[in-house]
C-alpha atoms as a PDB file:
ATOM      1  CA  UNK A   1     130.635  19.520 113.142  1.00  0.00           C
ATOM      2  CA  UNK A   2     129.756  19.892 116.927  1.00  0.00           C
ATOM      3  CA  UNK A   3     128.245  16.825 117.245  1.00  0.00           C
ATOM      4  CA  UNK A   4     131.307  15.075 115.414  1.00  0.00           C
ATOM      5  CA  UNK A   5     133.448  16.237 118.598  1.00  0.00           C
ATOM      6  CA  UNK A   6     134.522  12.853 120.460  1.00  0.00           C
ATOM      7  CA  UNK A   7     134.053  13.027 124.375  1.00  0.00           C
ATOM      8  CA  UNK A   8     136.831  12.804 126.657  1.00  0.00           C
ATOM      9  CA  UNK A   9     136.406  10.759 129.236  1.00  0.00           C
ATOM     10  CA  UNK A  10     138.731  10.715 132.327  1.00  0.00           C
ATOM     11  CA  UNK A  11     139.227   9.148 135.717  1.00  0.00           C
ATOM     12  CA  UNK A  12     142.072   8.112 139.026  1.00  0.00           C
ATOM     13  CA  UNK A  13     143.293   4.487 139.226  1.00  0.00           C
ATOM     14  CA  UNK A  14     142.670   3.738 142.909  1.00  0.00           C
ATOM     15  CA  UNK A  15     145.361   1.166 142.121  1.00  0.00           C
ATOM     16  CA  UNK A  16     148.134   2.933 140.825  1.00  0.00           C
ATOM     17  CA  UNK A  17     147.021   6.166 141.158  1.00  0.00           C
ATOM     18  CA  UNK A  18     147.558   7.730 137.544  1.00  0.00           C
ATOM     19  CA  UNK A  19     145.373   9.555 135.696  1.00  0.00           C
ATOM     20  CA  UNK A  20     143.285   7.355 132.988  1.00  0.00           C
ATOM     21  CA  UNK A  21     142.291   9.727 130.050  1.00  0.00           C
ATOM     22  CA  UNK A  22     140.469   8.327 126.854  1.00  0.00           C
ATOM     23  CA  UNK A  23     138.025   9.522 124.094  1.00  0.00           C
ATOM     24  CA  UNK A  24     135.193   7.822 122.418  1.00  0.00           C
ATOM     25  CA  UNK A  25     132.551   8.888 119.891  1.00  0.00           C
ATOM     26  CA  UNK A  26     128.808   9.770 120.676  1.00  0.00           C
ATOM     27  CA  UNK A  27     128.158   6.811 118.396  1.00  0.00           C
ATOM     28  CA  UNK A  28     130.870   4.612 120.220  1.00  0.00           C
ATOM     29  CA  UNK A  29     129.222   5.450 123.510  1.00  0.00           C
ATOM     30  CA  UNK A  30     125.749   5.263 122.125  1.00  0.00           C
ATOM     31  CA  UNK A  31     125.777   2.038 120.572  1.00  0.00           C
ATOM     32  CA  UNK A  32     127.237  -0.819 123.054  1.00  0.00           C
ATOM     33  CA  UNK A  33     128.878  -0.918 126.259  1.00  0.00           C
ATOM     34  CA  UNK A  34     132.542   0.227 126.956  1.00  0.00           C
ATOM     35  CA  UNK A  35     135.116  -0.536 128.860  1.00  0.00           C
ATOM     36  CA  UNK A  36     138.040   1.869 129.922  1.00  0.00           C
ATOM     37  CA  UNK A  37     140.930   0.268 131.928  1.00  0.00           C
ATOM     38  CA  UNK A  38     143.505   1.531 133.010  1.00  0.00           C
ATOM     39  CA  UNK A  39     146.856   0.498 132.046  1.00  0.00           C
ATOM     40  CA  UNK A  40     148.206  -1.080 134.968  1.00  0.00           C
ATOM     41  CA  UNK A  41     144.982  -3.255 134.700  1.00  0.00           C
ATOM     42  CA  UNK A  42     143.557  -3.078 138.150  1.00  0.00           C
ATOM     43  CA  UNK A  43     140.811  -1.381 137.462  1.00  0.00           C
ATOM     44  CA  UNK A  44     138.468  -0.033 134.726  1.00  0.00           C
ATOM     45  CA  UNK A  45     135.471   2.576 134.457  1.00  0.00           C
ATOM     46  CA  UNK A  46     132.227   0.710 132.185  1.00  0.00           C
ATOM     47  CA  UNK A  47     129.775   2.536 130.873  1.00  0.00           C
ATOM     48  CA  UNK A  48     126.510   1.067 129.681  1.00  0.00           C
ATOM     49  CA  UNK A  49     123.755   2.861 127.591  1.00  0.00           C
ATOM     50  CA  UNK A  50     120.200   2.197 128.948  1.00  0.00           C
ATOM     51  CA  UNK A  51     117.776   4.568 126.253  1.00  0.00           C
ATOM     52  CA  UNK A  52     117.828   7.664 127.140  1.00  0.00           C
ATOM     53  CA  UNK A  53     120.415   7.209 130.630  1.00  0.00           C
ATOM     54  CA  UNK A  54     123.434   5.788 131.501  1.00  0.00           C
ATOM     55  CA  UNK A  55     124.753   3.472 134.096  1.00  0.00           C
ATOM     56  CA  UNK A  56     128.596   3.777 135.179  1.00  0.00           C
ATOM     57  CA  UNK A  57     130.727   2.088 137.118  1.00  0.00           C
ATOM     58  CA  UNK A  58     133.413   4.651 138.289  1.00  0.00           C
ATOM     59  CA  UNK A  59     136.718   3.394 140.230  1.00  0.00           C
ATOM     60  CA  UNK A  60     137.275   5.963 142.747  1.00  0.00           C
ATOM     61  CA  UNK A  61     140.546   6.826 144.523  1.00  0.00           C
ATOM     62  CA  UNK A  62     139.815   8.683 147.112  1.00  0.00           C
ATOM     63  CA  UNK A  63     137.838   5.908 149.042  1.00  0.00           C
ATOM     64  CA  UNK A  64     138.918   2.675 147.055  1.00  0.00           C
ATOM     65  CA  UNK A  65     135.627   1.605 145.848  1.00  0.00           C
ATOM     66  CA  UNK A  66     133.864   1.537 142.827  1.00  0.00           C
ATOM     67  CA  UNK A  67     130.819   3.812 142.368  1.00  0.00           C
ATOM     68  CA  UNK A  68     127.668   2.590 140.094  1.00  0.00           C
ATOM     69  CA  UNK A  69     125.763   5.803 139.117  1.00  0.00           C
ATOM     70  CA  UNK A  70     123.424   6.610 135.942  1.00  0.00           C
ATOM     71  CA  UNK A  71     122.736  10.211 134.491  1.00  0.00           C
ATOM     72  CA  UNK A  72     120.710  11.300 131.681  1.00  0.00           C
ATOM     73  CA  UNK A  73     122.276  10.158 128.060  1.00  0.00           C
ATOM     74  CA  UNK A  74     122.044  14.569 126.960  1.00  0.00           C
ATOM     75  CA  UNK A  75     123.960  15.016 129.592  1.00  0.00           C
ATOM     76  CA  UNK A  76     126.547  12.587 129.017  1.00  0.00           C
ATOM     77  CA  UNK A  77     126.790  12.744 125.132  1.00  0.00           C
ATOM     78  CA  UNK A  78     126.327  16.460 125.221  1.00  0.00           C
ATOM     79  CA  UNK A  79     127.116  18.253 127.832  1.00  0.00           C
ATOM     80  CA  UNK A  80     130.363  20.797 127.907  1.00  0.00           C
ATOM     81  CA  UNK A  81     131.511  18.938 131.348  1.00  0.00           C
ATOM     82  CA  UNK A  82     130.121  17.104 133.946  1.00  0.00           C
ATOM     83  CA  UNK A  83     131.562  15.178 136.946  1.00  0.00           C
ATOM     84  CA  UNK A  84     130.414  12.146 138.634  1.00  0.00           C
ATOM     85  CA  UNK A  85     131.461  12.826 142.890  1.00  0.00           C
ATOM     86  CA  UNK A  86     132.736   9.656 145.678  1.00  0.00           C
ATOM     87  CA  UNK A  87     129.921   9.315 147.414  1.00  0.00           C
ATOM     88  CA  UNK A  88     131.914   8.643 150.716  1.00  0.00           C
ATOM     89  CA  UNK A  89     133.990  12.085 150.542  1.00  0.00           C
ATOM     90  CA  UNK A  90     131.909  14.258 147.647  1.00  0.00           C
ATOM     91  CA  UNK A  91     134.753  14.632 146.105  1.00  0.00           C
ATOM     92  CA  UNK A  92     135.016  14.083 142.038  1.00  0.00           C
ATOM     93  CA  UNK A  93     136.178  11.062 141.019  1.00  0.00           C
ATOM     94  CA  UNK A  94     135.259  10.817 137.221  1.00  0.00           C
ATOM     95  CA  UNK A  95     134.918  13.965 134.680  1.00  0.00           C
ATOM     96  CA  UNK A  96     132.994  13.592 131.049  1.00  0.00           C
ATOM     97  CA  UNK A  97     132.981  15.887 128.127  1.00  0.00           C
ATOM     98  CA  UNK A  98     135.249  18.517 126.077  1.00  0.00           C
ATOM     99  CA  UNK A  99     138.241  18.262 125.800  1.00  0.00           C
ATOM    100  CA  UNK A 100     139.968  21.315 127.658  1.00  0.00           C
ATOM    101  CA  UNK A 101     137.427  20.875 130.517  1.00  0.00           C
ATOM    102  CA  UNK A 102     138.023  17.269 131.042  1.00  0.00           C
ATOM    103  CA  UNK A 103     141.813  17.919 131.149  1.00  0.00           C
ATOM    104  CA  UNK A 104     141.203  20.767 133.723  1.00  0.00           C
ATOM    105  CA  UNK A 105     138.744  18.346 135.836  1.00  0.00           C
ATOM    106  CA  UNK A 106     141.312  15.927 136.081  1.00  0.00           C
ATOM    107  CA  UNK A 107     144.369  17.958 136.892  1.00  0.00           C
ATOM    108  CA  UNK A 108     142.363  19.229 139.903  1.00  0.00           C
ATOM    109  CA  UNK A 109     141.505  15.388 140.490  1.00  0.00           C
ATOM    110  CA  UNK A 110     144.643  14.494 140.791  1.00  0.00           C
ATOM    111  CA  UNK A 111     146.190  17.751 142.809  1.00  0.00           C
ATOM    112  CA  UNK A 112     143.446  16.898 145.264  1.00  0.00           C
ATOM    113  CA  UNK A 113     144.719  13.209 145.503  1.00  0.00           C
ATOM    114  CA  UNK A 114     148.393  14.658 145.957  1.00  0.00           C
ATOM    115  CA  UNK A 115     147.207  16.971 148.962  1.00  0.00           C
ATOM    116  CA  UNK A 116     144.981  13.872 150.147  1.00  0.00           C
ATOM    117  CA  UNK A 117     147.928  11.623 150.083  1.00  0.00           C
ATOM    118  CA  UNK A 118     150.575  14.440 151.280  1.00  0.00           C
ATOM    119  CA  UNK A 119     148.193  15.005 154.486  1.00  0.00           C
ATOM    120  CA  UNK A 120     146.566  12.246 155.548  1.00  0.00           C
ATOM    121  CA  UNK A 121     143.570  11.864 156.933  1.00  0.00           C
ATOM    122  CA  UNK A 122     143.552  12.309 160.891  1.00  0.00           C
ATOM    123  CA  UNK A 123     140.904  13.870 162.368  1.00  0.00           C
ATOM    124  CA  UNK A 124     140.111  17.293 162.495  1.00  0.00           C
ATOM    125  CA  UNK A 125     142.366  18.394 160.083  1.00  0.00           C
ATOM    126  CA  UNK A 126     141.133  19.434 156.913  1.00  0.00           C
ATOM    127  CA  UNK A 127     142.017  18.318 153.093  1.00  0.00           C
ATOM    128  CA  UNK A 128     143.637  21.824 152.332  1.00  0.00           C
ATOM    129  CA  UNK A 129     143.856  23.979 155.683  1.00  0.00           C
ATOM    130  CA  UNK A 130     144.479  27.218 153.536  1.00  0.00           C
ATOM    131  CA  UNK A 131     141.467  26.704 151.593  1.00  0.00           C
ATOM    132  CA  UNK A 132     139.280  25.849 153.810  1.00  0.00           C
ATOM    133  CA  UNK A 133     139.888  28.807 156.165  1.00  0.00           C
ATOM    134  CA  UNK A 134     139.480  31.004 153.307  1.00  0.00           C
ATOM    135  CA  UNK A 135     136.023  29.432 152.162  1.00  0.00           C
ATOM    136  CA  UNK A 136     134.864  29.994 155.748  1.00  0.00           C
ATOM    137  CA  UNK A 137     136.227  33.601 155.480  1.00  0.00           C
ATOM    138  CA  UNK A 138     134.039  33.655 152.427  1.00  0.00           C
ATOM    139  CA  UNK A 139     130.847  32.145 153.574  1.00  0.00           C
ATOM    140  CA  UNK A 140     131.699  34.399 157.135  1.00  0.00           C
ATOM    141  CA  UNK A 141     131.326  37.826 154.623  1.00  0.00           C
ATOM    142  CA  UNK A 142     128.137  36.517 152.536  1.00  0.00           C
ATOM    143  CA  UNK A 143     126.486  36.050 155.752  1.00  0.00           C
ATOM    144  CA  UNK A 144     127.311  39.514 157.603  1.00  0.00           C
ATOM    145  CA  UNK A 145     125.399  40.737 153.984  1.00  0.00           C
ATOM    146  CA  UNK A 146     122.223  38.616 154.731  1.00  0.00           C
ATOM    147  CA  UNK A 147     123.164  36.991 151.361  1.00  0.00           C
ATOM    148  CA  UNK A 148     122.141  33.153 152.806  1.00  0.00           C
ATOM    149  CA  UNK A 149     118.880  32.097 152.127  1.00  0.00           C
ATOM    150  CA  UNK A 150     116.733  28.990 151.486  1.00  0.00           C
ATOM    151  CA  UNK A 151     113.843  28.674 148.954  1.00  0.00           C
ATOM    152  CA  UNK A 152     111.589  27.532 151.242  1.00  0.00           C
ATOM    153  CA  UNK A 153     111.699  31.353 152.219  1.00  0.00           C
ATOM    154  CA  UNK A 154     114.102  30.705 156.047  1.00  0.00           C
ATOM    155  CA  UNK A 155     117.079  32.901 156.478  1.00  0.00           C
ATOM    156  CA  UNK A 156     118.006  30.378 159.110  1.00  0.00           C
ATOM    157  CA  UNK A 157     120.643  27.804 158.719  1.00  0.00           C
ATOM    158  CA  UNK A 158     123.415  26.187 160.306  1.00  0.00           C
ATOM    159  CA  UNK A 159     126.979  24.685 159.509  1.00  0.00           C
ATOM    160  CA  UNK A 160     129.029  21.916 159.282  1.00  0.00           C
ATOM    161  CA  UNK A 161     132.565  21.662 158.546  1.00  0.00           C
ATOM    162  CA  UNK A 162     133.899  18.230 156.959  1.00  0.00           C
ATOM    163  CA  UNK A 163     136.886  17.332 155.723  1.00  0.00           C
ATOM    164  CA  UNK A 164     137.243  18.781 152.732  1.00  0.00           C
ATOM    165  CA  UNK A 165     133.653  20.925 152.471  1.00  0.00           C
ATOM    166  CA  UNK A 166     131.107  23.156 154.465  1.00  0.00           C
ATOM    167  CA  UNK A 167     127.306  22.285 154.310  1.00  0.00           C
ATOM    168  CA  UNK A 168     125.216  24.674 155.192  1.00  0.00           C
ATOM    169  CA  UNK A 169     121.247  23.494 156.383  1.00  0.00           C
ATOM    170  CA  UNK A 170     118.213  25.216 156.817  1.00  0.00           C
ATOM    171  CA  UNK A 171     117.200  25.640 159.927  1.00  0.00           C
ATOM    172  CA  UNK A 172     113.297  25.088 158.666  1.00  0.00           C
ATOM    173  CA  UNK A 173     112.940  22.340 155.925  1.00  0.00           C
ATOM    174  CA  UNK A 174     116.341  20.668 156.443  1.00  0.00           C
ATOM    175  CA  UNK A 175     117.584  21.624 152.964  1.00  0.00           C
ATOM    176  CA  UNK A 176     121.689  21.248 152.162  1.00  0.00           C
ATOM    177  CA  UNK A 177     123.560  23.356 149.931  1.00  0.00           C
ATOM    178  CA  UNK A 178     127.180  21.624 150.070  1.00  0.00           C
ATOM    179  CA  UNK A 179     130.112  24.263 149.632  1.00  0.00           C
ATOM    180  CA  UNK A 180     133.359  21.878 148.285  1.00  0.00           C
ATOM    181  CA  UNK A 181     136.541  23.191 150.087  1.00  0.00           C
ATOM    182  CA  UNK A 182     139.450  21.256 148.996  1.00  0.00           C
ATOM    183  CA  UNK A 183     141.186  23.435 145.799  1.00  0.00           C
ATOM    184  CA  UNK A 184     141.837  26.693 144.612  1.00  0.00           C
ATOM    185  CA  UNK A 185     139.075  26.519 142.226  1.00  0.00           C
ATOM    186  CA  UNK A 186     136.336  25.773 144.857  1.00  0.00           C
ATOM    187  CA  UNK A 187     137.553  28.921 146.504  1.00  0.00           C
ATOM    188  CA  UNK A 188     137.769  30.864 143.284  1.00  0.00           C
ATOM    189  CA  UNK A 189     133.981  29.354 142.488  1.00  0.00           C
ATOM    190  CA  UNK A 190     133.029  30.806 146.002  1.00  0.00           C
ATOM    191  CA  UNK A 191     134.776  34.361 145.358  1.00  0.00           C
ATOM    192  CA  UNK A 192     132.289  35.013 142.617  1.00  0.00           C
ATOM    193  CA  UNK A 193     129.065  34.414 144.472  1.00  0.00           C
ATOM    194  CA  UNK A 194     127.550  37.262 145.914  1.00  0.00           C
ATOM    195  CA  UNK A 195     124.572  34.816 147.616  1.00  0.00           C
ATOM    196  CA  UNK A 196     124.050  31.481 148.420  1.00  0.00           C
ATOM    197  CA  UNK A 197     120.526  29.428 148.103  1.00  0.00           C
ATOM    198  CA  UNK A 198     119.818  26.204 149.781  1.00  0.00           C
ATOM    199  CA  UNK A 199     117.593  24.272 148.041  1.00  0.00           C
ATOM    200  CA  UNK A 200     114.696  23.058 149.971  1.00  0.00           C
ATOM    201  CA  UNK A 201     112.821  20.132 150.638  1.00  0.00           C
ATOM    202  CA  UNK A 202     109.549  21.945 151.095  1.00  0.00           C
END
C-alpha cells in the first residue's frame, strides 16, 4: 500500500561532506524521536514529532550550522518531496520523501556543494556563472512580455542578484518572489514559466 511506502530521508555532512541517506517508516517517524547520524559521527539530523508538526534539526553544509525548523506532520509523512533550505544562503540542505525524488534532491545537493567548494566564495562572483547569466536571460525575456506581476495588483518591481539567486520585489507592498540560480534544474524550472507572481504582503 501507499501509505506502507517508507520515507527517504537525506542530508550533507558539513563535516565530512558525504551524502547521509536513510529511510524510516511513517510509524517510525510518527511515534518517537529519531536520530540520523552520519557515519563519520560529527553530526546528525533529529527529528521530533510535536502532534500534528515537526521540529528538525538539519546539519547544513553550505554554512556549517545546524538549522532547527518545524513543518506540518502531512507534509512530512506524506508529501511526494519536500526540502528544508540554509537559511544563510537559501540553498537546500535537507530533502524528505519518495524515494526517486529524494535521490534526485540530493544529487543536486551535493553537485551544488562541488561547484560551491570548486569556486569559492569571493565576492561578486556567482555560485554557477553559466547559470546564473542564463536565469537573468530568462527573467530579461519574461519581462520584455509584461509577464512580472505582484498580487497586490503592481507591475513594478526591482532586482537583486545574490550569490547563487535573483529576488525580485515589488516596488508597492515589498513582496519577494526568490528565483534560485545555482543548477541546471533551477534554470530548467525557470524555462517552463511563462510568468512570474510575487506574492504580496498586502
Amino acid at each position: 500500500m501507499e501509505s506502507e511506502k517508507p520515507r527517504t530521508i537525506a542530508y550533507l555532512c558539513p563535516s565530512c561532506r558525504q551524502l547521509v541517506i536513510v529511510q524510516r517508516s511513517r510509524f517510525q517517524l510518527a511515534a518517537a524521536d529519531s536520530r540520523l547520524p552520519c557515519p563519520c559521527g560529527k553530526s546528525e539530523l533529529k527529528l521530533k514529532p510535536l502532534g500534528d508538526r515537526f521540529e528538525a534539526e538539519i546539519p547544513c553544509a553550505f554554512c556549517g550550522r545546524s538549522h532547527r525548523v518545524q513543518c506540518a506532520a502531512a507534509d512530512l509523512l506524506d508529501r511526494r518531496a519536500m526540502a528544508f533550505t540554509c537559511a544563510a544562503s537559501g540553498l537546500p540542505c535537507c530533502a524528505v520523501g519518495e524515494e526517486a525524488q529524494v535521490y534526485a534532491a540530493a544529487r543536486r545537493m551535493e553537485e551544488t556543494a562541488d561547484q560551491l567548494s570548486g569556486e569559492g566564495e569571493e565576492k561578486g562572483t556567482f555560485l554557477n556563472e553559466v547559470i546564473m547569466h542564463e536565469v537573468l536571460s530568462e527573467l530579461k525575456d519574461i519581462a520584455a512580455r509584461g509577464g512580472i506581476s505582484c498580487t497586490c495588483g503592481s507591475r513594478e518591481w526591482s532586482l537583486k542578484v545574490d550569490h547563487s539567486a535573483v529576488q525580485l520585489r515589488c516596488a508597492r507592498c515589498g513582496g519577494v518572489l526568490r528565483i534560485p540560480a545555482a543548477c541546471d534544474d533551477d534554470l530548467e524550472d525557470l524555462c517552463c514559466r511563462t510568468t512570474l507572481t510575487i506574492r504580496g504582503r498586502e
